[in-house]
C-alpha atoms as a PDB file:
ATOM      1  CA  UNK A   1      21.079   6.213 -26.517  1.00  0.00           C
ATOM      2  CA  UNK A   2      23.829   8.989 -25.436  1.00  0.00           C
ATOM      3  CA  UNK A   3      21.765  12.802 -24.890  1.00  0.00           C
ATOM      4  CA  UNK A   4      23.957  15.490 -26.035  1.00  0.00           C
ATOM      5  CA  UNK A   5      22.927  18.352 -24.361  1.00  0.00           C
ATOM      6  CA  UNK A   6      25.261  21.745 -25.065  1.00  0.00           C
ATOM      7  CA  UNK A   7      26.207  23.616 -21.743  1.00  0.00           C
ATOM      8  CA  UNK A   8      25.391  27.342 -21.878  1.00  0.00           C
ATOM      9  CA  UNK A   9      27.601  29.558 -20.009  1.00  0.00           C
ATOM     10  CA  UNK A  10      25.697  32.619 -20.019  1.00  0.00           C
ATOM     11  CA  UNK A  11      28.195  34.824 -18.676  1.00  0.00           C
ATOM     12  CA  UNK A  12      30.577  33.917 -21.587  1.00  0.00           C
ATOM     13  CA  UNK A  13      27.784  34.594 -23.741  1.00  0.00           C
ATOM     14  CA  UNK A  14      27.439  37.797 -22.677  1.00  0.00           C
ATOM     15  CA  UNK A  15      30.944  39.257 -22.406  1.00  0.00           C
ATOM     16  CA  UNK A  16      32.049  37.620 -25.498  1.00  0.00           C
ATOM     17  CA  UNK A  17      29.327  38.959 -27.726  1.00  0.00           C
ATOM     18  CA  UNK A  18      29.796  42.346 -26.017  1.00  0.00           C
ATOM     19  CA  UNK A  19      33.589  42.047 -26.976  1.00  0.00           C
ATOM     20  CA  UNK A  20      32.331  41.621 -30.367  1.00  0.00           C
ATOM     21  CA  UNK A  21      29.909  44.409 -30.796  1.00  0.00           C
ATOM     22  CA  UNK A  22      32.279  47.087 -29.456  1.00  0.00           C
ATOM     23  CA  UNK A  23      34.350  46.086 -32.555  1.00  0.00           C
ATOM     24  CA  UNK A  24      31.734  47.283 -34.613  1.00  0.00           C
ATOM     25  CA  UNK A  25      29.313  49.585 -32.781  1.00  0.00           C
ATOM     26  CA  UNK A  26      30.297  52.322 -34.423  1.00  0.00           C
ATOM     27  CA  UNK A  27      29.425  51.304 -38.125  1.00  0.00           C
ATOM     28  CA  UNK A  28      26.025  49.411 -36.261  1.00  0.00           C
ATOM     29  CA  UNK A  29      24.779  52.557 -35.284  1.00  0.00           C
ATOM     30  CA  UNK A  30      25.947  54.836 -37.828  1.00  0.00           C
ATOM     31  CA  UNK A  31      24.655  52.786 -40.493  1.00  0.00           C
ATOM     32  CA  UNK A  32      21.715  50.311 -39.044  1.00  0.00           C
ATOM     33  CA  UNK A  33      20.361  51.906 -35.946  1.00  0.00           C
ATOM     34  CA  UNK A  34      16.736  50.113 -34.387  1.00  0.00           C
ATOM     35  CA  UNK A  35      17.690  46.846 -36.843  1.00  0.00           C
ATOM     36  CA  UNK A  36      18.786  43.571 -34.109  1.00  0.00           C
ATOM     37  CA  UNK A  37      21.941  41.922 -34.303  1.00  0.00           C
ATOM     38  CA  UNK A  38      22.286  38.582 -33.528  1.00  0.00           C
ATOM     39  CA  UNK A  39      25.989  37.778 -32.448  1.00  0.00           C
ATOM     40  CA  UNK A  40      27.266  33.629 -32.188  1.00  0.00           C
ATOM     41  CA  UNK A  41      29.902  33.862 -29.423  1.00  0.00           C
ATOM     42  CA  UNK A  42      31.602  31.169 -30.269  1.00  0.00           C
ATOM     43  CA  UNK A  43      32.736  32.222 -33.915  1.00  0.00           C
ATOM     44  CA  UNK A  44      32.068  35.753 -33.830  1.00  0.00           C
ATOM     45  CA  UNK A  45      29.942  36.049 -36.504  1.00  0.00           C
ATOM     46  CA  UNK A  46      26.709  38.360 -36.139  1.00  0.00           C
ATOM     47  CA  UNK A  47      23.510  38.546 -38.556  1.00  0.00           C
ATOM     48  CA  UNK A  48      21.893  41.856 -39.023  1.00  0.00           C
ATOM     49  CA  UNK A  49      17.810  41.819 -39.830  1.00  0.00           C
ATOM     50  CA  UNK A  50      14.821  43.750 -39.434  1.00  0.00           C
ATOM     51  CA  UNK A  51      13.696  41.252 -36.237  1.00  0.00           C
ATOM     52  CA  UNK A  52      15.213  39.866 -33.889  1.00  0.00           C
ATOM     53  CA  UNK A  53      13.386  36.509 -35.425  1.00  0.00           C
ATOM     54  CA  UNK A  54      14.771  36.958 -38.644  1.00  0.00           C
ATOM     55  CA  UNK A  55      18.503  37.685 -37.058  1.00  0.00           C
ATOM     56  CA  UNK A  56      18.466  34.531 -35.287  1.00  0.00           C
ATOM     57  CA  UNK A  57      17.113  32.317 -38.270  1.00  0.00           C
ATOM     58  CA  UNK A  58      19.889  33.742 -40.701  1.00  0.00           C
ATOM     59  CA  UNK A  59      22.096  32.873 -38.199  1.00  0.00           C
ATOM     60  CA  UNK A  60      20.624  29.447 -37.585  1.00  0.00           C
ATOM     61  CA  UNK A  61      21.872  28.453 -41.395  1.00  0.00           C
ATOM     62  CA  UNK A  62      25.303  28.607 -40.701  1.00  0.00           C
ATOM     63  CA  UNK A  63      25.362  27.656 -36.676  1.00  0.00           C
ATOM     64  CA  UNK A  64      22.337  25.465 -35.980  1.00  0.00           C
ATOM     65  CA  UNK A  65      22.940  24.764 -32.560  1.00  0.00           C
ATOM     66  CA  UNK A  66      24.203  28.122 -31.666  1.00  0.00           C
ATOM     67  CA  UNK A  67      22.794  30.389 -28.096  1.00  0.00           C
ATOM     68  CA  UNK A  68      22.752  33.676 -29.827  1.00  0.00           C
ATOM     69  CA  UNK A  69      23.146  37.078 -28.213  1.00  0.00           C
ATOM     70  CA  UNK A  70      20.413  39.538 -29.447  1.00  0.00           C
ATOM     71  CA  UNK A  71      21.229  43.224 -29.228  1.00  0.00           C
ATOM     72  CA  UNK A  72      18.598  45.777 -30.829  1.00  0.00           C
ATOM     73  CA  UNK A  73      21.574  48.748 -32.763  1.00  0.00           C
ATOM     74  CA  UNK A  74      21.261  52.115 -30.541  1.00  0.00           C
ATOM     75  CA  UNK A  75      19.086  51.151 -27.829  1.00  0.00           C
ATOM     76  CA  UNK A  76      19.739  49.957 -24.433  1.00  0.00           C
ATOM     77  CA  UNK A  77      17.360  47.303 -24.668  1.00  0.00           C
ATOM     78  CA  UNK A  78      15.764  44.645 -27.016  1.00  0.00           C
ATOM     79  CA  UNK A  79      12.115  44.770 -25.891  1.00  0.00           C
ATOM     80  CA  UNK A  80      10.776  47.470 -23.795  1.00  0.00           C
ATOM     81  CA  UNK A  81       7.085  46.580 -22.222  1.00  0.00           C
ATOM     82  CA  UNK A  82       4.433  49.002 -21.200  1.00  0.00           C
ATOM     83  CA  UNK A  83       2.421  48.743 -18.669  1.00  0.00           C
END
């Protein structure tokens, strides 16, 4: 039985789903700042939710297999832990 295992290449991950929010960082944090974006490199499509969960399992609907990118709108990071 054949495995078919999908190859991530996380730098294409990255600069493609950066590409991708430039085009519409504006609006994002005009309109939807602290809400997480989940972005599918691959088509370009991005889901917008309350969590990052939720972002990832609307997007999971339409591209099951998909790596998605997960920015957080206006901040420079997702997650921020306190020590």
């Amino acid at each position: 039985m054949e495995s078919r295992v999908k190859v991530v290449d996380k730098d294409f991950i990255v600069r493609k789903s950066e590409a991708i929010y430039q085009n519409i960082k504006t609006e994002m944090e005009a309109n939807h700042k602290g809400k997480f974006l989940a972005i599918d490199p691959e088509s370009g499509d991005y889901y917008l939710a309350k969590t990052s969960l939720e972002a990832i399992l609307n997007g999971r609907k339409e591209h099951p297999n998909t790596v998605f990118y997960i920015i957080r709108i206006g901040f420079p990071y997702v997650y921020r832990r306190r020590w």
